[in-house]
C-alpha atoms as a PDB file:
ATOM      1  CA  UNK A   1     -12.210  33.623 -81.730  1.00  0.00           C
ATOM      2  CA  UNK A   2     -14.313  31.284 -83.393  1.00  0.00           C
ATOM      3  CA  UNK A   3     -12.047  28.279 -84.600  1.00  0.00           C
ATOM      4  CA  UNK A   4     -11.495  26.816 -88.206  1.00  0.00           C
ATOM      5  CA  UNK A   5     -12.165  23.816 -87.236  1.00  0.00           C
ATOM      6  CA  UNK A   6     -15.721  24.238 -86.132  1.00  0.00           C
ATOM      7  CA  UNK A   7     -18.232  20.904 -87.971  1.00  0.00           C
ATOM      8  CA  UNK A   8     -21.420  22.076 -86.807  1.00  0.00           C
ATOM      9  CA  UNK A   9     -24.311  20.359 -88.668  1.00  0.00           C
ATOM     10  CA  UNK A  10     -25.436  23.820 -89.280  1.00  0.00           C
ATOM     11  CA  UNK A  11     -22.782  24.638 -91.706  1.00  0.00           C
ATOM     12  CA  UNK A  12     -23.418  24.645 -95.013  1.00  0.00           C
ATOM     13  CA  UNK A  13     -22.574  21.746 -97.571  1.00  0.00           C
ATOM     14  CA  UNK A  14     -19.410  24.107 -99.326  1.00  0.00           C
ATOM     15  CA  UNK A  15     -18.472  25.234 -96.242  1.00  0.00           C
ATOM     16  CA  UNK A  16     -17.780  21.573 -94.535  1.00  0.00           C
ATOM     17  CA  UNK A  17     -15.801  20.653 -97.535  1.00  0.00           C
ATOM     18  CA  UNK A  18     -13.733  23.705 -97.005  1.00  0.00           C
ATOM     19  CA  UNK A  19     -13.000  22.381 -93.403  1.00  0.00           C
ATOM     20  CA  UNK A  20     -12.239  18.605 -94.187  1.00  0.00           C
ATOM     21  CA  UNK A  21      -8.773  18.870 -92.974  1.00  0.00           C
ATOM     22  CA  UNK A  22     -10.090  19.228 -89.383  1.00  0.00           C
ATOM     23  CA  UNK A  23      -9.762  16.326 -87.423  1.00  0.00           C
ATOM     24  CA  UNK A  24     -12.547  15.096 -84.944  1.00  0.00           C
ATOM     25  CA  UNK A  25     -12.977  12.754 -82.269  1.00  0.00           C
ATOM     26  CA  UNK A  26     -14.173   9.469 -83.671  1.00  0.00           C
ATOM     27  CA  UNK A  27     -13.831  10.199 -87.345  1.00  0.00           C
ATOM     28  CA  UNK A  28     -11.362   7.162 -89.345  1.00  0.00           C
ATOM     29  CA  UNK A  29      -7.911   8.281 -89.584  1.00  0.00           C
ATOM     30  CA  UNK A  30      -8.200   8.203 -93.291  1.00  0.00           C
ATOM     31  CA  UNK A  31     -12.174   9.899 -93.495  1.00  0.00           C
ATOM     32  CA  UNK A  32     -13.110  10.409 -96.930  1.00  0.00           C
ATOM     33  CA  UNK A  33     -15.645  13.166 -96.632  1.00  0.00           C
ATOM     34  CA  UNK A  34     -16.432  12.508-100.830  1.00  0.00           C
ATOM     35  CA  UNK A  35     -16.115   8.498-100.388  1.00  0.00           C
ATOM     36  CA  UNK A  36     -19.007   8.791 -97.064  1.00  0.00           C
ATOM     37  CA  UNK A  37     -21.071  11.056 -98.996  1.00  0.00           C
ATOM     38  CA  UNK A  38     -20.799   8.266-102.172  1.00  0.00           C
ATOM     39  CA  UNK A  39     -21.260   5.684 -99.451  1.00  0.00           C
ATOM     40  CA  UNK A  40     -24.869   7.069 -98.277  1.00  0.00           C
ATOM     41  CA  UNK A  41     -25.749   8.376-101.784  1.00  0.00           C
ATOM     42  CA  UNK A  42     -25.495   4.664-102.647  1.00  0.00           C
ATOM     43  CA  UNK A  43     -27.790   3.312 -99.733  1.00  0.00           C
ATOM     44  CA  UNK A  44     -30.385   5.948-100.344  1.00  0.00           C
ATOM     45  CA  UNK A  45     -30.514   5.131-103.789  1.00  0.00           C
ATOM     46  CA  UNK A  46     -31.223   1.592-103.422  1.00  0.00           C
ATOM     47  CA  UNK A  47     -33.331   1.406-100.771  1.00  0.00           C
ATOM     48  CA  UNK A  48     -34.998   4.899-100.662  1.00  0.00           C
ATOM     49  CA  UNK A  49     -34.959   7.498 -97.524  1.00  0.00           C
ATOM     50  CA  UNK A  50     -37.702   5.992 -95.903  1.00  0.00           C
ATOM     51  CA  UNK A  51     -36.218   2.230 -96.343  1.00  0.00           C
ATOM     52  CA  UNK A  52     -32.551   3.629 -95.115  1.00  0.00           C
ATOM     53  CA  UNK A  53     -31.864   2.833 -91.559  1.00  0.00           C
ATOM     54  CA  UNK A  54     -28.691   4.606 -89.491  1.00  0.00           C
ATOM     55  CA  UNK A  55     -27.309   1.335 -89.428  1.00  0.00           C
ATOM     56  CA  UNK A  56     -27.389   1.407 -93.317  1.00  0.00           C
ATOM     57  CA  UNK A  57     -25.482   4.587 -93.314  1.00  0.00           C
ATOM     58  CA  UNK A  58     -23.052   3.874 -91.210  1.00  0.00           C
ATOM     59  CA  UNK A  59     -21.972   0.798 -92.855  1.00  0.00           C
ATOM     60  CA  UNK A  60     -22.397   2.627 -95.841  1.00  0.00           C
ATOM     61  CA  UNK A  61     -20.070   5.615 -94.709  1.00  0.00           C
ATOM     62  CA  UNK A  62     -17.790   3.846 -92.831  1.00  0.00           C
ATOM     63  CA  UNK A  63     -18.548   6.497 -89.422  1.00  0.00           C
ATOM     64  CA  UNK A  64     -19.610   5.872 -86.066  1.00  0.00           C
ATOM     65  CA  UNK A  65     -23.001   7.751 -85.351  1.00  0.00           C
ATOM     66  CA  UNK A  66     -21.779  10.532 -83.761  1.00  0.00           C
ATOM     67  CA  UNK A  67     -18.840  11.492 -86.689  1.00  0.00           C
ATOM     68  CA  UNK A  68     -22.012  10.823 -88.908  1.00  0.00           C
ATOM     69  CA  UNK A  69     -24.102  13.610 -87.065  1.00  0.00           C
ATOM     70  CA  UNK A  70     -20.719  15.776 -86.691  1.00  0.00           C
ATOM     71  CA  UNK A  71     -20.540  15.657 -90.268  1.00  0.00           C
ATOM     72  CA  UNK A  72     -23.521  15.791 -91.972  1.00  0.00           C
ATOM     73  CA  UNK A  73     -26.068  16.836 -89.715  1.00  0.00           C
ATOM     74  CA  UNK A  74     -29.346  14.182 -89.043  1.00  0.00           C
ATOM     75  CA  UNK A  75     -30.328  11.932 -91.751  1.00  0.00           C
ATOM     76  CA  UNK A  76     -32.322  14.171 -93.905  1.00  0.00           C
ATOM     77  CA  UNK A  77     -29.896  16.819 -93.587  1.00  0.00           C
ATOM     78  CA  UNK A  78     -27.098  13.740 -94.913  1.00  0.00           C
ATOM     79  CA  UNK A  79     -30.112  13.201 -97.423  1.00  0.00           C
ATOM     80  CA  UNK A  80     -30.436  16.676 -98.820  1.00  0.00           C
ATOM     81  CA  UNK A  81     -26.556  16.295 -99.358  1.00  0.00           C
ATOM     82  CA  UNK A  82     -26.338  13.271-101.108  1.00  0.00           C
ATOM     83  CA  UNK A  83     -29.316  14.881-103.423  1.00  0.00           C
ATOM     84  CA  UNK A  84     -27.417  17.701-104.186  1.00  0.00           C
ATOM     85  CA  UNK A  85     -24.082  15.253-104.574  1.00  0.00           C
ATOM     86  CA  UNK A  86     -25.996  13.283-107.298  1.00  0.00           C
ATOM     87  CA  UNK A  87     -27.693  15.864-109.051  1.00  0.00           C
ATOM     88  CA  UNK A  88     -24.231  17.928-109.636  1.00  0.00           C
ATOM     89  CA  UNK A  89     -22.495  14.537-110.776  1.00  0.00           C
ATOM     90  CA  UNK A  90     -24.874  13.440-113.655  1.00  0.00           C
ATOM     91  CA  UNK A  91     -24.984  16.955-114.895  1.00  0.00           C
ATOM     92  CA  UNK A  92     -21.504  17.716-114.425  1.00  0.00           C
ATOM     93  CA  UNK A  93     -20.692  14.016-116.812  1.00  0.00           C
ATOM     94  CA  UNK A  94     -23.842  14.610-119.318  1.00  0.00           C
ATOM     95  CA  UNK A  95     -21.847  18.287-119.713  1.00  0.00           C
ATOM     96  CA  UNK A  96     -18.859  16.374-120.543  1.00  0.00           C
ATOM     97  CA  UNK A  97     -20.244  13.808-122.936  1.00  0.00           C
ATOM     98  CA  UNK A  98     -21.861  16.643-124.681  1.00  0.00           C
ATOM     99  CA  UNK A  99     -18.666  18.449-124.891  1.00  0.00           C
ATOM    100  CA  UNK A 100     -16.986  15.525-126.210  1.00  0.00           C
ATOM    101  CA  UNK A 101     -19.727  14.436-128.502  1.00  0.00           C
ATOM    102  CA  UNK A 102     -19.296  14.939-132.203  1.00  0.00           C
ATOM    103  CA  UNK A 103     -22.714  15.906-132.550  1.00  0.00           C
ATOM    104  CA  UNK A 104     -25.178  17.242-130.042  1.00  0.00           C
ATOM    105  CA  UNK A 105     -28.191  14.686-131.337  1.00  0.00           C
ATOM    106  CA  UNK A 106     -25.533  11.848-130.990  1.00  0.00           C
ATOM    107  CA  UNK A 107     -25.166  12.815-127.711  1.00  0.00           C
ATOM    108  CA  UNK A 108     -29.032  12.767-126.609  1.00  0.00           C
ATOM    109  CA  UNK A 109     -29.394   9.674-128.644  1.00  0.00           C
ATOM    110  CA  UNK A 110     -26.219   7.656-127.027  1.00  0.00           C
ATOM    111  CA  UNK A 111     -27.463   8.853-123.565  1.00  0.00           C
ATOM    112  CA  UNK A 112     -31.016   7.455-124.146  1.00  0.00           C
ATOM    113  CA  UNK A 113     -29.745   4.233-125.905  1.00  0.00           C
ATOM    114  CA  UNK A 114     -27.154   3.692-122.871  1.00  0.00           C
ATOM    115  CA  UNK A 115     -30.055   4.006-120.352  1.00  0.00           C
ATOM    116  CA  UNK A 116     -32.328   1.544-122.415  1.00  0.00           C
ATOM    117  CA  UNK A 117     -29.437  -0.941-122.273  1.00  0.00           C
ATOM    118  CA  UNK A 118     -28.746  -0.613-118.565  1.00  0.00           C
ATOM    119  CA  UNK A 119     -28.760  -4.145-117.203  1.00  0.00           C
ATOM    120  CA  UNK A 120     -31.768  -5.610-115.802  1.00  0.00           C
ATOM    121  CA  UNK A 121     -30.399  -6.070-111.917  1.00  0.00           C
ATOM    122  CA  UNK A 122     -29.022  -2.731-111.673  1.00  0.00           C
ATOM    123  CA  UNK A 123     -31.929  -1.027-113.388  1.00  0.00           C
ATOM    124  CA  UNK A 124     -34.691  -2.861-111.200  1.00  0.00           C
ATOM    125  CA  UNK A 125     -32.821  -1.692-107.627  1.00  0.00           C
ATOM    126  CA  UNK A 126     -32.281   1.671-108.758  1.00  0.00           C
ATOM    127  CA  UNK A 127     -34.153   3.751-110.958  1.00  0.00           C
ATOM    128  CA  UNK A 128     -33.522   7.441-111.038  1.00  0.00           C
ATOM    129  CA  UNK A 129     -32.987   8.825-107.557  1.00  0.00           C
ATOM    130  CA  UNK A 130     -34.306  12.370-108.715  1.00  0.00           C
ATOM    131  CA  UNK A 131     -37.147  10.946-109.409  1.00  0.00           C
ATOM    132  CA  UNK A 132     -37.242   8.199-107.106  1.00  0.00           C
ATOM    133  CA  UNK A 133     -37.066  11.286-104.282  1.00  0.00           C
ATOM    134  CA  UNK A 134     -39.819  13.191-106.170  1.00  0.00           C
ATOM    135  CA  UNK A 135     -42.250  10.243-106.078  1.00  0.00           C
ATOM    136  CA  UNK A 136     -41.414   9.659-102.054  1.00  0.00           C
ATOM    137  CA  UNK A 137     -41.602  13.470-100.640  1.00  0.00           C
ATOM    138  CA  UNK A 138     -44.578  15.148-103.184  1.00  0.00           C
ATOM    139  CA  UNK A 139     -44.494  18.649-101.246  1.00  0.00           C
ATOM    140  CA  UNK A 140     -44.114  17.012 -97.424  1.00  0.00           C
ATOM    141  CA  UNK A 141     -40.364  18.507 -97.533  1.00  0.00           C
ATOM    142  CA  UNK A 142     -40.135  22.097 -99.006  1.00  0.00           C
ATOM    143  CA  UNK A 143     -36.162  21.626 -98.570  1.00  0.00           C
ATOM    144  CA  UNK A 144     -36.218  18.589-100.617  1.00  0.00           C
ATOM    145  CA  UNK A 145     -38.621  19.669-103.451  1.00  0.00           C
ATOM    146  CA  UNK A 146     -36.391  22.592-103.871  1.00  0.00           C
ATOM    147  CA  UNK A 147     -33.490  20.284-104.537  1.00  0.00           C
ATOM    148  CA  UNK A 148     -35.134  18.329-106.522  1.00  0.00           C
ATOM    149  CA  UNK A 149     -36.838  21.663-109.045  1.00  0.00           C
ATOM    150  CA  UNK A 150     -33.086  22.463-108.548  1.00  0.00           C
ATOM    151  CA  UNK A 151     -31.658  18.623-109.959  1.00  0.00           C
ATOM    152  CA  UNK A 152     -34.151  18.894-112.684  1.00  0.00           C
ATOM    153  CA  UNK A 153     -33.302  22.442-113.860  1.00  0.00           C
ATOM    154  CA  UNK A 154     -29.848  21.513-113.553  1.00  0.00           C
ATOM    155  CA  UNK A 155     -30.119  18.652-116.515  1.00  0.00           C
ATOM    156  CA  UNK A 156     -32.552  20.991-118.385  1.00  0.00           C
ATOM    157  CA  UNK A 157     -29.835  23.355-118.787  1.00  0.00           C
ATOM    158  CA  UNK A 158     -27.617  20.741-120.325  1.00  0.00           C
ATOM    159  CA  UNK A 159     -30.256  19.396-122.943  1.00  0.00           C
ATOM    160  CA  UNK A 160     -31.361  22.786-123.847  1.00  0.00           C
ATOM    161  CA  UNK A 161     -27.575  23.482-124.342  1.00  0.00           C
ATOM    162  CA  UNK A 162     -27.521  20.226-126.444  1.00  0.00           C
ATOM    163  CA  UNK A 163     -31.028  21.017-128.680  1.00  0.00           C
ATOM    164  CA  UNK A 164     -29.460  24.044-129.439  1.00  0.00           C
ATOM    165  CA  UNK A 165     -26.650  22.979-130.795  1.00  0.00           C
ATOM    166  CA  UNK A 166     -28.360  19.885-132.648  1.00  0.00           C
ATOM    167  CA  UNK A 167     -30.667  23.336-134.288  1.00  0.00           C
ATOM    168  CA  UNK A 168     -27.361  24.907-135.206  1.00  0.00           C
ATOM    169  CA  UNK A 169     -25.779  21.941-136.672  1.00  0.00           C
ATOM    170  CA  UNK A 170     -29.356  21.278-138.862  1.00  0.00           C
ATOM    171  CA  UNK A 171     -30.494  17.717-136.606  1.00  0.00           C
ATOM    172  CA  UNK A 172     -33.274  19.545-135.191  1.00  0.00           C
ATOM    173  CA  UNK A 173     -35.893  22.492-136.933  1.00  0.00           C
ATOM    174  CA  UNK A 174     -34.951  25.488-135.717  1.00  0.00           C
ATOM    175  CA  UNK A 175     -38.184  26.694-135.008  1.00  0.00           C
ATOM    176  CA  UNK A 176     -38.627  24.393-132.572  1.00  0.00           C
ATOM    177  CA  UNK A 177     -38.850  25.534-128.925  1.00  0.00           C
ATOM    178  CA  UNK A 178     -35.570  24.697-127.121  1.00  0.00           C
ATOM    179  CA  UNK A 179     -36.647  24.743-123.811  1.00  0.00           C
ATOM    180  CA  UNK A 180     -39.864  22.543-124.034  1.00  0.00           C
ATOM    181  CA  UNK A 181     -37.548  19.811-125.609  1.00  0.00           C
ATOM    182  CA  UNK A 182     -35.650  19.800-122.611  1.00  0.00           C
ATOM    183  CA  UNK A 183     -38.102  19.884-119.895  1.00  0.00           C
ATOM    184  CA  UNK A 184     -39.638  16.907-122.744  1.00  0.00           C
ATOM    185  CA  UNK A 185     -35.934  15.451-122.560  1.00  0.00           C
ATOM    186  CA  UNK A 186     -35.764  15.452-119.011  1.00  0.00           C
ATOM    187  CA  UNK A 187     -39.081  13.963-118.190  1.00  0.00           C
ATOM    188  CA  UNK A 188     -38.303  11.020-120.667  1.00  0.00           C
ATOM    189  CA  UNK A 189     -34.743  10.098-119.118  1.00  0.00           C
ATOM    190  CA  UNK A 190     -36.672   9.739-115.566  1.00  0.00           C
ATOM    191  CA  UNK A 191     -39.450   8.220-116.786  1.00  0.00           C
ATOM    192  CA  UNK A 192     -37.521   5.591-119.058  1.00  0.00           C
ATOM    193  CA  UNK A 193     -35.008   5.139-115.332  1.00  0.00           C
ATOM    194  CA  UNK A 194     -38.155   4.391-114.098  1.00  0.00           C
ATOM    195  CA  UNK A 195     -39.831   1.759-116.467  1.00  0.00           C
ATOM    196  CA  UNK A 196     -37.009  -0.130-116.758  1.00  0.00           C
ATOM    197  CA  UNK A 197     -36.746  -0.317-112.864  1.00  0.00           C
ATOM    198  CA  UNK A 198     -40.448  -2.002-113.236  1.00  0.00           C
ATOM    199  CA  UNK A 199     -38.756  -4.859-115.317  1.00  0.00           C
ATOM    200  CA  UNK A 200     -39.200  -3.269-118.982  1.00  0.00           C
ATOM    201  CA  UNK A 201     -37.272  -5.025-121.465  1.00  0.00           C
ATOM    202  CA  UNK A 202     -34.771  -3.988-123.042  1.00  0.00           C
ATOM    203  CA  UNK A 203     -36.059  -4.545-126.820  1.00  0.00           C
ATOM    204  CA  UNK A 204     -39.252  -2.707-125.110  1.00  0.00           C
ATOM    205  CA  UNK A 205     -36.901   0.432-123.992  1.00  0.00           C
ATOM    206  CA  UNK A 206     -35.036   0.866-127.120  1.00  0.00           C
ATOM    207  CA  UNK A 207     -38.194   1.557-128.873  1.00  0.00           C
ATOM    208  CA  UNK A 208     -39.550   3.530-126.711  1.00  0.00           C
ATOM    209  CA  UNK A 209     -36.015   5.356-127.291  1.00  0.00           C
ATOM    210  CA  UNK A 210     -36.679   5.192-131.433  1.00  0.00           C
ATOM    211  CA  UNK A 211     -40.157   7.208-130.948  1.00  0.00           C
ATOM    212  CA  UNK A 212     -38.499   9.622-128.684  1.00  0.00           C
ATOM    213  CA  UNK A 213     -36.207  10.308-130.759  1.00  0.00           C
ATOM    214  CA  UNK A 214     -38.310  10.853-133.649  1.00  0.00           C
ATOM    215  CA  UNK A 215     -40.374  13.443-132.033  1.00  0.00           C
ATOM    216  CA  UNK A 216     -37.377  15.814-131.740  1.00  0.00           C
ATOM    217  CA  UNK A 217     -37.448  16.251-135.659  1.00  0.00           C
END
């Protein structure tokens, strides 16, 4: 009988959070599978895969190599993870702003506003790690260009959700085509990530903000 407990690095990401109650040899007696996964979402995102060394990762996470292996599989398999980790968490809070927005083009022009005003130091390390991943792979990694086609379809859905609601509450013509705005959305939010990690200023960002936002009218 195969046990519960088994942590392959084959298993799937769902399927090792459904077995985080197993204890392993090695692994802190309070692991945080969620708080490791943060931990090495955070290095890769300021440094880059490339740039991220195991010892990186397992400061970051807090394991010792082998619980890092047992858990996650080899670094780009901990990559792929950490991907997929911050993909579902932007889109998971733009949903929420959205859904708490009193107007759908209040929320698209907040989120691009916040993002112009991101401070300088934090902006320059980081950038957009979607992107950021895009820009470092091309096509080398099928896995990881699927994840990332799957990231950016992923926020697509929530703009076109939000366009379409701006079109039913009269912000935006109604003949306009709901999905190219997003796809336009999306490439704007990584590309503005991405100038401001190049030192853009912040007077600089907001405008570039004001004509984007004009072009949705």
């Amino acid at each position: 009988m195969v046990s519960p407990c088994n942590t392959s690095p084959g298993l799937t990401f769902w399927t090792f959070w459904s077995h985080i109650g197993c204890m392993s040899v090695g692994r802190p007696l309070q692991f945080d599978p969620r708080a490791s996964l943060e931990g090495a979402m955070e290095a890769f995102w300021s440094r880059g895969y490339e740039a991220t060394s195991l010892q990186d990762l397992l400061a970051a996470t807090g394991l010792s190599k082998s619980s890092l292996y047992r858990e996650f599989g080899d670094k780009q398999q901990l990559f792929a993870h950490c991907l997929d980790h911050y993909c579902r968490r932007q889109a998971e809070a733009m949903h929420q702003r959205l859904e708490h927005s009193d107007s759908a083009l209040g929320f698209i022009e907040q989120l691009f506003y916040n993002i112009a005003d991101t401070p300088r130091n934090e902006a320059q390390r980081r950038g957009c790690l979607l992107m950021n991943t895009a820009s470092e792979f091309g096509l080398s990694e099928p896995e990881i260009t699927d994840r990332v086609a799957s990231g950016k379809a992923a926020f697509a859905r929530v703009f076109r959700a939000a366009v379409e609601r701006a079109q039913g509450e009269g912000d935006i013509p109604a003949e306009r085509n709901s999905k190219a705005l997003a796809d336009y959305l999306v490439s704007n939010m990584s590309g503005l990530r991405n100038l401001l990690k190049t030192g853009m200023e912040r007077r600089d960002a907001r405008a570039v903000v004001a004509t984007m936002l004009a072009a949705l009218r």
